[in-house]
Protein backbone atom coordinates (compact mmCIF):
# COMPACT_ATOMS: atom_id res chain seq x y z
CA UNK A 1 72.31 54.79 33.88
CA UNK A 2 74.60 54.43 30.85
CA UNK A 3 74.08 56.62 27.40
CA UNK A 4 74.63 53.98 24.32
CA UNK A 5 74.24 54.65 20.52
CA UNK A 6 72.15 51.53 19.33
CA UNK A 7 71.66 51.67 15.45
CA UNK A 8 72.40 55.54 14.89
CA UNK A 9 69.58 55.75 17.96
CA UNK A 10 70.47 57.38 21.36
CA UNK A 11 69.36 55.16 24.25
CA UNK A 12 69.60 55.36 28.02
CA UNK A 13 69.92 51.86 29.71
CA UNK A 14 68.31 52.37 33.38
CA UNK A 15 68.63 50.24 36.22
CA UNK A 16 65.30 50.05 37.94
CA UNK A 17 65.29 48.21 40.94
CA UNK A 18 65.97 44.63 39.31
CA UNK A 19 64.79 45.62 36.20
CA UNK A 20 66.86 46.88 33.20
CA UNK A 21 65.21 49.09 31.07
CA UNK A 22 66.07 51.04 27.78
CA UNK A 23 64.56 54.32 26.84
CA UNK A 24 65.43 57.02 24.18
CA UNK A 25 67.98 59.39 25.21
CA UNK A 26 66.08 62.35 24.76
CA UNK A 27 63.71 64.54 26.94
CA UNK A 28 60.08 64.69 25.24
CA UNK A 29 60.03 66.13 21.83
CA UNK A 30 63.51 68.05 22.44
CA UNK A 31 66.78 66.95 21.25
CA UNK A 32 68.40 67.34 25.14
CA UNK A 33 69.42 64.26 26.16
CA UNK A 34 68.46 62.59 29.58
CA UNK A 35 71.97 60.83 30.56
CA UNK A 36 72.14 63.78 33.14
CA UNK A 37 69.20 63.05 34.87
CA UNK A 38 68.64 61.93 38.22
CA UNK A 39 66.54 58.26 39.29
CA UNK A 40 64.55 57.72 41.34
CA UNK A 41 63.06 54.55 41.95
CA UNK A 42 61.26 54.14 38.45
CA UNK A 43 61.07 57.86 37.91
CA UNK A 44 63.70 60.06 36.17
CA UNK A 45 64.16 63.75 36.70
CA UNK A 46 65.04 65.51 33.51
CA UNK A 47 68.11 67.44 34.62
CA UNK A 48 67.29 70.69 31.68
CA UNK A 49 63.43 70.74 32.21
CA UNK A 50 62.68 69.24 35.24
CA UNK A 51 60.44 66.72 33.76
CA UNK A 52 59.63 63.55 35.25
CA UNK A 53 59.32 60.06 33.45
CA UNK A 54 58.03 56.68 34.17
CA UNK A 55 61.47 54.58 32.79
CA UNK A 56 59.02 51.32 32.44
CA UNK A 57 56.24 53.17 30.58
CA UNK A 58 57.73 56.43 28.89
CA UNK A 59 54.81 58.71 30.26
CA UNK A 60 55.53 61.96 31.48
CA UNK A 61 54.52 61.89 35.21
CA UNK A 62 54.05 65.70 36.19
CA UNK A 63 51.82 67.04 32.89
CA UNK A 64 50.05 65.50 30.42
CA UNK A 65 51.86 65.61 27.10
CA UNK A 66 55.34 64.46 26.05
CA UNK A 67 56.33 60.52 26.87
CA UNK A 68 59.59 58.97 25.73
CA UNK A 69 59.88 55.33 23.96
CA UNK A 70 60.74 52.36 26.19
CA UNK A 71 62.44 49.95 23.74
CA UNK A 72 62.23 46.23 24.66
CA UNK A 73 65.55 45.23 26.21
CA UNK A 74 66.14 41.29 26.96
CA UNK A 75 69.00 40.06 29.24
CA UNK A 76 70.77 37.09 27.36
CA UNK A 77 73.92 35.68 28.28
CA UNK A 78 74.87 38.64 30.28
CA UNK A 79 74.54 41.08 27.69
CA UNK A 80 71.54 43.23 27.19
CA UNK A 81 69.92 43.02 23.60
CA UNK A 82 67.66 45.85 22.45
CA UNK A 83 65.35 46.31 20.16
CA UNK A 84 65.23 49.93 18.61
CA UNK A 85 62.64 50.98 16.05
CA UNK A 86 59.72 49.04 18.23
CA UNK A 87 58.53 49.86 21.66
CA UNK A 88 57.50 47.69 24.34
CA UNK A 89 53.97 46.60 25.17
């Protein structure tokens, strides 16, 4: 996992298995980031809440209630270009 700034907008890049993902760096509705967490296959572990996230879908995993954006992230040229201000499908 890598914390980046994209556009003023804090984003996590995750490594998910063979997938590369990009979701905001922040847990739920609170402005504590999630670069601290722990993954685990496809679910992170909010390291000041203990929440738990999908990475590909942003849903919150152990309640109903807070999700975080997944922002569309495409591997070009090996560099990865994301899209902030959207979310993905």
């Amino acid at each position: 996992m890598r914390a980046v700034d994209v556009d003023g907008v804090p984003v996590l890049i995750v490594r998910a298995g063979a997938d590369w993902l990009a979701i905001a760096n922040r847990c739920g509705t609170s402005p504590l980031p999630l670069q601290f967490s722990t993954l685990e296959g496809g679910t992170l572990h909010c390291s000041w809440h203990g929440c738990q996230y999908d990475v590909r879908t942003g849903h919150r995993l152990d309640r109903d209630g807070d999700r975080v954006a997944v922002f569309p992230l495409k591997v070009e040229a090996g560099k990865l270009r994301i899209a902030v201000g959207v979310e993905s499908a």
